[in-house]
C-alpha atoms as a PDB file:
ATOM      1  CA  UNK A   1     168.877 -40.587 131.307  1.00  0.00           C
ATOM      2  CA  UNK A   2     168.969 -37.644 128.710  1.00  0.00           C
ATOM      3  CA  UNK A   3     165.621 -36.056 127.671  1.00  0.00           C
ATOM      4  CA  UNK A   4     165.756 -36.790 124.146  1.00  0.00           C
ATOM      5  CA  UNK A   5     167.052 -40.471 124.677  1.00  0.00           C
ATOM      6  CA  UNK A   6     163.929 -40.665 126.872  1.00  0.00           C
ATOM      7  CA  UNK A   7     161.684 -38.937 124.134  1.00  0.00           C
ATOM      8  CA  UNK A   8     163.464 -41.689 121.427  1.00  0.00           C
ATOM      9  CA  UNK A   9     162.539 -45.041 123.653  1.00  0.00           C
ATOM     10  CA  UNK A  10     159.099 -43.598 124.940  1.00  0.00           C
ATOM     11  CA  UNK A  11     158.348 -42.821 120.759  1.00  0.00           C
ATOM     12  CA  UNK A  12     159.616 -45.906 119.965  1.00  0.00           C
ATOM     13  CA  UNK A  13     157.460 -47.920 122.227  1.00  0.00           C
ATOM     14  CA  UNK A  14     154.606 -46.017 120.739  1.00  0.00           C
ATOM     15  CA  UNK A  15     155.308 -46.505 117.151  1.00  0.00           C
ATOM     16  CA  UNK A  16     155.683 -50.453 117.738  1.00  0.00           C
ATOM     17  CA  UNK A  17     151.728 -50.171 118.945  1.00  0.00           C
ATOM     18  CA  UNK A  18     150.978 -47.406 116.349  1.00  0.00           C
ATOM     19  CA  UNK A  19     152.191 -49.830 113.537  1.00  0.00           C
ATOM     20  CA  UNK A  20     150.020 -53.207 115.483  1.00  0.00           C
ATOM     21  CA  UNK A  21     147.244 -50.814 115.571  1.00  0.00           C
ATOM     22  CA  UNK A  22     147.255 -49.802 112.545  1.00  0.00           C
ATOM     23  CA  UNK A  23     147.893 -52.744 109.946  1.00  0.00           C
ATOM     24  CA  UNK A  24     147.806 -56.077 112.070  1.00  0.00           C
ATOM     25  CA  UNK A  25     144.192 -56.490 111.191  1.00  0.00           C
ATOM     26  CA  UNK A  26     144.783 -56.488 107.862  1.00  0.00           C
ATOM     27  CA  UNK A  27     146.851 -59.968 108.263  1.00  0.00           C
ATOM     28  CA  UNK A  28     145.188 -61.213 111.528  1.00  0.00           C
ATOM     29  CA  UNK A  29     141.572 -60.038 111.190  1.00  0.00           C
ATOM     30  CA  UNK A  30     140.454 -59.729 107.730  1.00  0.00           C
ATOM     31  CA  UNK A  31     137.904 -62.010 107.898  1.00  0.00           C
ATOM     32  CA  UNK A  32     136.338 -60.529 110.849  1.00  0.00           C
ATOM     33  CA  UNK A  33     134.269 -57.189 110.278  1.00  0.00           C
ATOM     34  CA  UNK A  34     136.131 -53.965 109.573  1.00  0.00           C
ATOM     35  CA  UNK A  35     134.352 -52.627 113.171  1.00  0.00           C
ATOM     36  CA  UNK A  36     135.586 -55.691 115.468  1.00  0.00           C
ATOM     37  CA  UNK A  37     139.046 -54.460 114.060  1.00  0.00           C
ATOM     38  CA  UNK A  38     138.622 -50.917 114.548  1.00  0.00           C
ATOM     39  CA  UNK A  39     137.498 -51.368 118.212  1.00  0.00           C
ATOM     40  CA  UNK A  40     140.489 -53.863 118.574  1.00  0.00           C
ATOM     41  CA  UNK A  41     142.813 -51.613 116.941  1.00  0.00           C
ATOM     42  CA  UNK A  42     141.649 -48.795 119.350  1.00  0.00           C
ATOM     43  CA  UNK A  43     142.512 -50.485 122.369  1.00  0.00           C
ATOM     44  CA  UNK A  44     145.700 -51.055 120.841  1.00  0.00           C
ATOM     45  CA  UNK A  45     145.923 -47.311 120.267  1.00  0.00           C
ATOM     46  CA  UNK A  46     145.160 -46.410 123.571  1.00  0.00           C
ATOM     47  CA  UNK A  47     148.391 -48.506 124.829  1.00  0.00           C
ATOM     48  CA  UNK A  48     150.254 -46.497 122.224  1.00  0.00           C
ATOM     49  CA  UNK A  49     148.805 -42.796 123.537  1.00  0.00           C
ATOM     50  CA  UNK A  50     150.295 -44.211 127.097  1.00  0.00           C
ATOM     51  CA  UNK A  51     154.087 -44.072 125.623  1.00  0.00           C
ATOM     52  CA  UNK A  52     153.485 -41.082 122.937  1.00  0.00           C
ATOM     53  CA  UNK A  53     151.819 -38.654 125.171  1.00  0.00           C
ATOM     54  CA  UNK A  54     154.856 -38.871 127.695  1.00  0.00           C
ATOM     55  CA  UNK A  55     157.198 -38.962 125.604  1.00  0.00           C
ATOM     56  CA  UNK A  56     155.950 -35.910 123.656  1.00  0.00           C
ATOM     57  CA  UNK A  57     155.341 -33.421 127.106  1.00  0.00           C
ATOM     58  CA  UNK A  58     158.992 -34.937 127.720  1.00  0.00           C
ATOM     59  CA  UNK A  59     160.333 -34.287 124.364  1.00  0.00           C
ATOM     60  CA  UNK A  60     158.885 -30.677 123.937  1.00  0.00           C
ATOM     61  CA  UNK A  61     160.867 -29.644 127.326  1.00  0.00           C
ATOM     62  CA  UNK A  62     164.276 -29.606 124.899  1.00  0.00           C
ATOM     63  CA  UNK A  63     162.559 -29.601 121.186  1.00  0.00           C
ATOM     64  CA  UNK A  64     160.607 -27.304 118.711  1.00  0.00           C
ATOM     65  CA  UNK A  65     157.299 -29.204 117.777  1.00  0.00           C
ATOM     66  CA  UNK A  66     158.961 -29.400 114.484  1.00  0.00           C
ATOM     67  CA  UNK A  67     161.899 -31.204 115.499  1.00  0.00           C
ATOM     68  CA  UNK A  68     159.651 -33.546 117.730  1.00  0.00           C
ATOM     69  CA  UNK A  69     157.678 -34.500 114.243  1.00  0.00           C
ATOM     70  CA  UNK A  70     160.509 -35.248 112.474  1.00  0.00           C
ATOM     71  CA  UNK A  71     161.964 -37.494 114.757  1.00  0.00           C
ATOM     72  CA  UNK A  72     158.200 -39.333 115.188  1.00  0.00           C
ATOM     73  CA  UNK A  73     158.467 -39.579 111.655  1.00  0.00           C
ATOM     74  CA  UNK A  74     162.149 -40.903 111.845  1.00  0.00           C
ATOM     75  CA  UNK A  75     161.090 -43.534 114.193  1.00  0.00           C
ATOM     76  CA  UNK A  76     158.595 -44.599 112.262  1.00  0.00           C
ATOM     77  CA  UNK A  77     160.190 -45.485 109.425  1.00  0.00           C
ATOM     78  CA  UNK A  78     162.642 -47.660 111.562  1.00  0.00           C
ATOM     79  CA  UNK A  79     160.121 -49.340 113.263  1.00  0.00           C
ATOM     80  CA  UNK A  80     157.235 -49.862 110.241  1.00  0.00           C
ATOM     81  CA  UNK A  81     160.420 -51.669 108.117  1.00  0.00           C
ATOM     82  CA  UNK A  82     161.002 -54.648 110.366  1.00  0.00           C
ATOM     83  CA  UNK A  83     157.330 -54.642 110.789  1.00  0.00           C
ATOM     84  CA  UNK A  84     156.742 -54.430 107.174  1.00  0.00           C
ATOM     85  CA  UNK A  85     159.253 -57.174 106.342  1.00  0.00           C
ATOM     86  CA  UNK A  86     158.998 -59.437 109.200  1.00  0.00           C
ATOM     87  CA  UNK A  87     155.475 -59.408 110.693  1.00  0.00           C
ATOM     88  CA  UNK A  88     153.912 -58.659 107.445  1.00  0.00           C
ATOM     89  CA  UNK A  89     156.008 -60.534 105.337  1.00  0.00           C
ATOM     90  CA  UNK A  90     156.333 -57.604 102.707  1.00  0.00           C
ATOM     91  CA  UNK A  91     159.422 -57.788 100.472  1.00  0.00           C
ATOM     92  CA  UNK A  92     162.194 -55.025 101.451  1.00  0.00           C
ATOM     93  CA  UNK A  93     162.684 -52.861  99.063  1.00  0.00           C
ATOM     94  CA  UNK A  94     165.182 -50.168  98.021  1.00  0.00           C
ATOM     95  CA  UNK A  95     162.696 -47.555  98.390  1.00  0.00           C
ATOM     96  CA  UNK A  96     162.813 -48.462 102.502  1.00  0.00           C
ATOM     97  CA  UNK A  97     166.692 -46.821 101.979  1.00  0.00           C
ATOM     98  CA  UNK A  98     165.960 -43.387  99.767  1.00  0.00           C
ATOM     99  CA  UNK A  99     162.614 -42.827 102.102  1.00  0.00           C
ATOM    100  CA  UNK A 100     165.087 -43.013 105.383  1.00  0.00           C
ATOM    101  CA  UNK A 101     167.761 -40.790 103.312  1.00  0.00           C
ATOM    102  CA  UNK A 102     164.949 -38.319 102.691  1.00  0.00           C
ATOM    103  CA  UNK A 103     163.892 -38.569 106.219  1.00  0.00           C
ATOM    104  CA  UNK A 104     167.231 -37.288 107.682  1.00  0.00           C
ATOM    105  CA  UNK A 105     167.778 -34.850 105.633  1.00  0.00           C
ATOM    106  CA  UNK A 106     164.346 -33.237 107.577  1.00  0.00           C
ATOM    107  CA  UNK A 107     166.088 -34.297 110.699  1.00  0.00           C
ATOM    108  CA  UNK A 108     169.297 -32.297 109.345  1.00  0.00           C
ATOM    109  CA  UNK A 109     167.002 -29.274 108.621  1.00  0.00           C
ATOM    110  CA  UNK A 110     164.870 -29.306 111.880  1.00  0.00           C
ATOM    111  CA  UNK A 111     167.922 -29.831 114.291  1.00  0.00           C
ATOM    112  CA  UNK A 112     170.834 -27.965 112.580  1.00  0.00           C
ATOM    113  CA  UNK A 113     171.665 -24.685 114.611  1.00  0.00           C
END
């Protein structure tokens, strides 16, 4: 498998946990205190270091730090809008669309040669 489709499925993996770890409590634990969700959220996290770590060392073996970034931040997008819309049952809005237009152009500028 290539190195940066690696680096893609290992980051994506992670930003499905980031995204649990960060904002599930706010729909599944809000009525329990703000440190049972922090601890729960950090075990959470921890699964998510377990994919990011790897797939950074992995990614950085082909990519600037730059470039790595911008595709983290790429991938994020893509996975926080089903999350968004679907787990958190937030409305989709246009603003999902010009934020991912913004967010390759910085892919353009970080990977063009």
């Amino acid at each position: 498998m290539p190195t940066i489709l690696k680096t893609i499925l290992l980051l994506t993996c992670a930003n499905i946990f980031m995204s649990f770890a960060w904002y599930a409590h706010l729909k599944n634990l809000s009525q329990k205190p703000w440190i049972i969700a922090a601890l729960i959220s950090w075990g959470i996290a921890l699964v998510e270091y377990m994919f990011q770590v790897p797939a950074n060392r992995i990614g950085f073996t082909v990519m600037s730090l730059a470039q790595l970034k911008i595709l983290q931040e790429e991938i994020t997008l893509a996975v926080f809008v089903p999350f968004a819309v679907f787990y958190m049952q937030q409305p989709l809005k246009l603003d999902f669309l010009w934020a991912g237009f913004c967010l390759m152009g910085a892919v353009y500028f970080m990977f063009r040669t």
